[in-house]
C-alpha atoms as a PDB file:
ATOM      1  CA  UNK A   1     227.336 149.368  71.407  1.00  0.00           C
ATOM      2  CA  UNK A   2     224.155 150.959  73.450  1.00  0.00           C
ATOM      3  CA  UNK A   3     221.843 148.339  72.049  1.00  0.00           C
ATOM      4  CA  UNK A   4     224.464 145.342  72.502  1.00  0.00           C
ATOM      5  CA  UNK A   5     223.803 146.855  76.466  1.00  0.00           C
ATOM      6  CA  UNK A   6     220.510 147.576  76.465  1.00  0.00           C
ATOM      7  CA  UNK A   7     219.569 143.585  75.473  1.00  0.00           C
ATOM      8  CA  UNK A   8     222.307 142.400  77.763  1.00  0.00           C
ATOM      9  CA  UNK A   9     220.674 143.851  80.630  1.00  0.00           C
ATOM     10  CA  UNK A  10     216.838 142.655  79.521  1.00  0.00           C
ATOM     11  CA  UNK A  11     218.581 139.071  79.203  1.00  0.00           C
ATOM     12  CA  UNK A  12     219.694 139.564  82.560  1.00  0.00           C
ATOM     13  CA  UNK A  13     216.584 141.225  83.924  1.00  0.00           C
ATOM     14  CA  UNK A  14     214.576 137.814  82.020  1.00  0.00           C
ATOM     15  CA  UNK A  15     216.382 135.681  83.972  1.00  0.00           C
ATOM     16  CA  UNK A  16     216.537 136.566  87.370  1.00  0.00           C
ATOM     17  CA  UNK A  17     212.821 137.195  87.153  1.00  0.00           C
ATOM     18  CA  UNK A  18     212.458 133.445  86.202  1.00  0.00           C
ATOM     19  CA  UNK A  19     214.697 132.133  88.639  1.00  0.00           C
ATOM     20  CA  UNK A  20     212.607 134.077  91.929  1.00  0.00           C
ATOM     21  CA  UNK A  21     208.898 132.992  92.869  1.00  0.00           C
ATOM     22  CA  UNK A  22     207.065 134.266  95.473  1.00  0.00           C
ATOM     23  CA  UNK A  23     205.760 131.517  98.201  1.00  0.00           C
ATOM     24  CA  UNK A  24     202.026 130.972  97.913  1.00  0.00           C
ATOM     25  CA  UNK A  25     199.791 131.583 100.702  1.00  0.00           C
ATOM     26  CA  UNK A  26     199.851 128.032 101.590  1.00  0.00           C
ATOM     27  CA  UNK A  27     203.303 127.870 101.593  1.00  0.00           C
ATOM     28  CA  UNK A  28     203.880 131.111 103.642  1.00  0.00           C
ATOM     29  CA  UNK A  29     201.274 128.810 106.166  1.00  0.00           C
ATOM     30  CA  UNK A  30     202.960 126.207 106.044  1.00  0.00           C
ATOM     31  CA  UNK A  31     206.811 127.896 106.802  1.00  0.00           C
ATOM     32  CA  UNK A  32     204.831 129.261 109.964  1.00  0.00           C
ATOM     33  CA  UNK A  33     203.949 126.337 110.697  1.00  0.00           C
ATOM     34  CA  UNK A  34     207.725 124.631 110.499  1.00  0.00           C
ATOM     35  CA  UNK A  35     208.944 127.655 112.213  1.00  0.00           C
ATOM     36  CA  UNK A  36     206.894 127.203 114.698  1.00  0.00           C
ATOM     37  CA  UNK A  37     207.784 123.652 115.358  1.00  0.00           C
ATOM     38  CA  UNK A  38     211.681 124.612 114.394  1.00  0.00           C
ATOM     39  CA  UNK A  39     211.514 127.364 117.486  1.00  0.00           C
ATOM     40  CA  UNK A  40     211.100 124.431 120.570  1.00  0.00           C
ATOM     41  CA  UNK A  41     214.678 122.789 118.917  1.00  0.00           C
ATOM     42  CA  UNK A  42     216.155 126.563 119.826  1.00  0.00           C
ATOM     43  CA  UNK A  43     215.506 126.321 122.919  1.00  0.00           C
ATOM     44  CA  UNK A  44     217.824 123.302 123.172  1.00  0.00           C
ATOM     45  CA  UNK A  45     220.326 125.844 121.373  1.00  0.00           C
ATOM     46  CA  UNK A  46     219.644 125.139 117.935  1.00  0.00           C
ATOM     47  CA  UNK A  47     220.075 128.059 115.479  1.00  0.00           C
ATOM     48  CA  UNK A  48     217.365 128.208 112.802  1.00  0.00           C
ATOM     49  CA  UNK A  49     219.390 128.362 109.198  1.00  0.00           C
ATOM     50  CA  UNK A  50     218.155 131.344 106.860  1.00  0.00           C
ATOM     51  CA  UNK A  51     216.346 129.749 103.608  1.00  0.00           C
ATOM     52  CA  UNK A  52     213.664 127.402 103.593  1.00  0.00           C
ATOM     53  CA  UNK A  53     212.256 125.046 100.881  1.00  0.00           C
ATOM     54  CA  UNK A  54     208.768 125.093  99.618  1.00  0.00           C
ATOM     55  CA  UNK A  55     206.667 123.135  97.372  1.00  0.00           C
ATOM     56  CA  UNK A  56     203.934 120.174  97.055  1.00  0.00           C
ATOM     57  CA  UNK A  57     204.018 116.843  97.988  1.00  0.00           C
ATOM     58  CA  UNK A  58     201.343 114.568  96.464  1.00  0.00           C
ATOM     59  CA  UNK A  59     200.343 111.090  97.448  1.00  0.00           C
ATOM     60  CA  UNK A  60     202.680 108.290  96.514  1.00  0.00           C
ATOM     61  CA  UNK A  61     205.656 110.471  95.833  1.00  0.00           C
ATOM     62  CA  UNK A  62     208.080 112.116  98.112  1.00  0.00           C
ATOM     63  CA  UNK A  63     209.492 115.589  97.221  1.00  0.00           C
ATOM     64  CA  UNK A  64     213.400 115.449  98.034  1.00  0.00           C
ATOM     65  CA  UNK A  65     216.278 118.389  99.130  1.00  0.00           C
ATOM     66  CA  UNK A  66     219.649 117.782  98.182  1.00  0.00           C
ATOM     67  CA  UNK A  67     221.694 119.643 101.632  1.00  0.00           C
ATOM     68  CA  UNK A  68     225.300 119.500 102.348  1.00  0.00           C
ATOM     69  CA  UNK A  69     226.136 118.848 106.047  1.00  0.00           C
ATOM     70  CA  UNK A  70     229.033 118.367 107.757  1.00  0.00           C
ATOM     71  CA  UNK A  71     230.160 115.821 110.737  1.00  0.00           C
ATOM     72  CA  UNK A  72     230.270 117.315 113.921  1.00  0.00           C
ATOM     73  CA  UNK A  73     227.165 119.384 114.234  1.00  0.00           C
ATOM     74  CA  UNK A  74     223.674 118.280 115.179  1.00  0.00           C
ATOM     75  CA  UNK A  75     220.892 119.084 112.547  1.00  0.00           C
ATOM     76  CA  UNK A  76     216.735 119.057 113.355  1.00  0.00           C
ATOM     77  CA  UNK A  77     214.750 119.207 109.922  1.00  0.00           C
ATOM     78  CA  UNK A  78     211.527 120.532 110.702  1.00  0.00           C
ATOM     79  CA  UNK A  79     208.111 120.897 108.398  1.00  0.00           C
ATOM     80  CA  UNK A  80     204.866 122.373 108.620  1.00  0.00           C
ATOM     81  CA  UNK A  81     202.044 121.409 105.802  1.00  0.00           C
ATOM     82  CA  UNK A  82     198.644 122.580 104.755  1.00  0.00           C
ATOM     83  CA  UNK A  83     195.335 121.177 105.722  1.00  0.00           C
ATOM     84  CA  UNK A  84     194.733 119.342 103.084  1.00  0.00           C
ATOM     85  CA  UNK A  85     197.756 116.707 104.735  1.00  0.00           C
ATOM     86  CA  UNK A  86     196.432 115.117 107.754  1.00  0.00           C
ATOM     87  CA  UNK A  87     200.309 113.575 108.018  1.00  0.00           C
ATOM     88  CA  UNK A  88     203.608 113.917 106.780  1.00  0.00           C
ATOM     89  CA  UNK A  89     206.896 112.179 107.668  1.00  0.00           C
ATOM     90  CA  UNK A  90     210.929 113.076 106.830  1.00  0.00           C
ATOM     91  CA  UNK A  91     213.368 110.645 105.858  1.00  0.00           C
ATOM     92  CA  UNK A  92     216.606 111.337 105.783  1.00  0.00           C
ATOM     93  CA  UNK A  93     219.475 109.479 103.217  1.00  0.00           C
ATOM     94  CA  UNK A  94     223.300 110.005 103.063  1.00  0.00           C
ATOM     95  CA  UNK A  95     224.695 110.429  99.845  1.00  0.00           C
ATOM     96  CA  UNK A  96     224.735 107.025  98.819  1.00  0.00           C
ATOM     97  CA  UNK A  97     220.958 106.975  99.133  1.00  0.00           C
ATOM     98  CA  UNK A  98     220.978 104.660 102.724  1.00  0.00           C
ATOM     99  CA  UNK A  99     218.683 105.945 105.093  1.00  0.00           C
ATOM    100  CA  UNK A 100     220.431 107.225 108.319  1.00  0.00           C
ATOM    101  CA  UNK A 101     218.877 106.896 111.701  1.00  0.00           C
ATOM    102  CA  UNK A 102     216.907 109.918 113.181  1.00  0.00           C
ATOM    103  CA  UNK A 103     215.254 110.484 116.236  1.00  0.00           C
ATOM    104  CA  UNK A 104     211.856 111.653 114.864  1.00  0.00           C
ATOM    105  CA  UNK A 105     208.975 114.043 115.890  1.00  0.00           C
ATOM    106  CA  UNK A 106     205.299 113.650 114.440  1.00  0.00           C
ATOM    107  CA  UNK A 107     202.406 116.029 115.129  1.00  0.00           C
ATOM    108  CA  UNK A 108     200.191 114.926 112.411  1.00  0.00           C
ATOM    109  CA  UNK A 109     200.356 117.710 109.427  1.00  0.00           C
ATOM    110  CA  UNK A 110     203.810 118.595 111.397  1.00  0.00           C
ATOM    111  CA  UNK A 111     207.171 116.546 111.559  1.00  0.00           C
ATOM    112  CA  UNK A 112     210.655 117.029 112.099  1.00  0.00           C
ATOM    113  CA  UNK A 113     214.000 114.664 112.232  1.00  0.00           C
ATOM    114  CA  UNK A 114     216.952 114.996 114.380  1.00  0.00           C
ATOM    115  CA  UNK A 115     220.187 113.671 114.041  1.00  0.00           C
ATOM    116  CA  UNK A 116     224.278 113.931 113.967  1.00  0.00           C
ATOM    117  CA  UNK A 117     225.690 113.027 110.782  1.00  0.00           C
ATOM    118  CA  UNK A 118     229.183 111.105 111.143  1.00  0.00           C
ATOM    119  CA  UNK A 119     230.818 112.221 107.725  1.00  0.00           C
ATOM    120  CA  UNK A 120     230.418 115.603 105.866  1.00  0.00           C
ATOM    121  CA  UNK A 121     228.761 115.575 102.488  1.00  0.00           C
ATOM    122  CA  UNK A 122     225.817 115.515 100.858  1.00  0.00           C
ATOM    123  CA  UNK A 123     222.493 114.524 102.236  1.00  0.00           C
ATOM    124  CA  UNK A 124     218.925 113.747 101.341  1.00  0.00           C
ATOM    125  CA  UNK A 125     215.567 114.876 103.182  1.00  0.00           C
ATOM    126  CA  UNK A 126     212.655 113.408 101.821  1.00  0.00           C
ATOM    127  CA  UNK A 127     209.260 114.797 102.733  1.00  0.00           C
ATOM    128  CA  UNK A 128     206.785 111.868 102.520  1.00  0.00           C
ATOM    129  CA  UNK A 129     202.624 112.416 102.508  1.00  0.00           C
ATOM    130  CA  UNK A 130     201.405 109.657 104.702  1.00  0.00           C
ATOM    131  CA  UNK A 131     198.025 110.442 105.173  1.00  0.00           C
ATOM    132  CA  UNK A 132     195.525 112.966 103.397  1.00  0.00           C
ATOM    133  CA  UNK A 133     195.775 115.124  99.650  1.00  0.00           C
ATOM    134  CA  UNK A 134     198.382 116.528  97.998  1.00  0.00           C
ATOM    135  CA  UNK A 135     198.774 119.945  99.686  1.00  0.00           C
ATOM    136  CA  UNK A 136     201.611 122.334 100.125  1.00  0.00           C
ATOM    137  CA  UNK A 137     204.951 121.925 102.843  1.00  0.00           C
ATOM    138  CA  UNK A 138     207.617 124.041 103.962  1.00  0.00           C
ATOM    139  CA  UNK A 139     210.882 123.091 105.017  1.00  0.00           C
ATOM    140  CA  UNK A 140     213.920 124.724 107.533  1.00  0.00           C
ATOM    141  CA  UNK A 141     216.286 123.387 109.358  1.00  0.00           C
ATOM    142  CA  UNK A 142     218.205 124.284 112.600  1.00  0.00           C
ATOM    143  CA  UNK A 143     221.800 123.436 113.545  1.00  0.00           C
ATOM    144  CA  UNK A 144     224.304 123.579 116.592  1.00  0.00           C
END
């Protein structure tokens, strides 16, 4: 029975180590960067969500989050990038893949998207290099 336990919890152990990752420097740049830019939509009375999504977009792809928002509230997506992206834009899709309108905010290797989805459900933000190399983003989002 001891050893049954004993590989049980070294399964365990095996997996949760595989499912964490520490940011990399970039990205820990980068989520300064978003916070940054995420901290002027609090002033409006936004509430910055806990989490944030990290990774690297490259040129001619998008990376994509998969979020589930509901009707009613008001939502800013906001992302900060590493120097090696001179620009970077968010789209954002419903779950049928349209694009819904956003009011939008560019600052070069910063951008965020604003808007107030009419139905709950699942959503799309797509993080988009427009201009530079593939580099490293962060993502967070604020709510009220």
């Amino acid at each position: 029975m001891k050893p049954r336990l004993s590989v049980f919890a070294l399964i365990l152990a095996l997996s949760t180590s595989v499912g964490l990752r520490a940011d990399t420097d970039a990205e820990v740049r980068a989520r300064k960067d978003a916070l940054e830019l995420a901290g002027a939509f609090a002033n409006d009375g936004f509430n910055i969500r806990d989490g944030h999504w990290c990774g690297v977009v490259k040129s001619h792809d998008h990376a994509l989050i998969a979020l589930n928002l509901y009707a009613g509230n008001q939502y800013w997506f906001s992302v900060g990038t590493v120097e090696s992206i001179k620009k970077v834009a968010i789209t954002v899709f419903d779950e049928t893949g349209k694009q819904v309108t956003t009011e939008s905010y560019s600052n070069e290797e910063k951008a965020a998207a604003g808007f107030a989805p009419g139905n709950s459900g699942q959503y799309f933000v797509a993080i988009d290099l427009v201009e530079g190399q593939e580099g490293s983003f962060c993502l967070v989002y604020s709510y009220k």
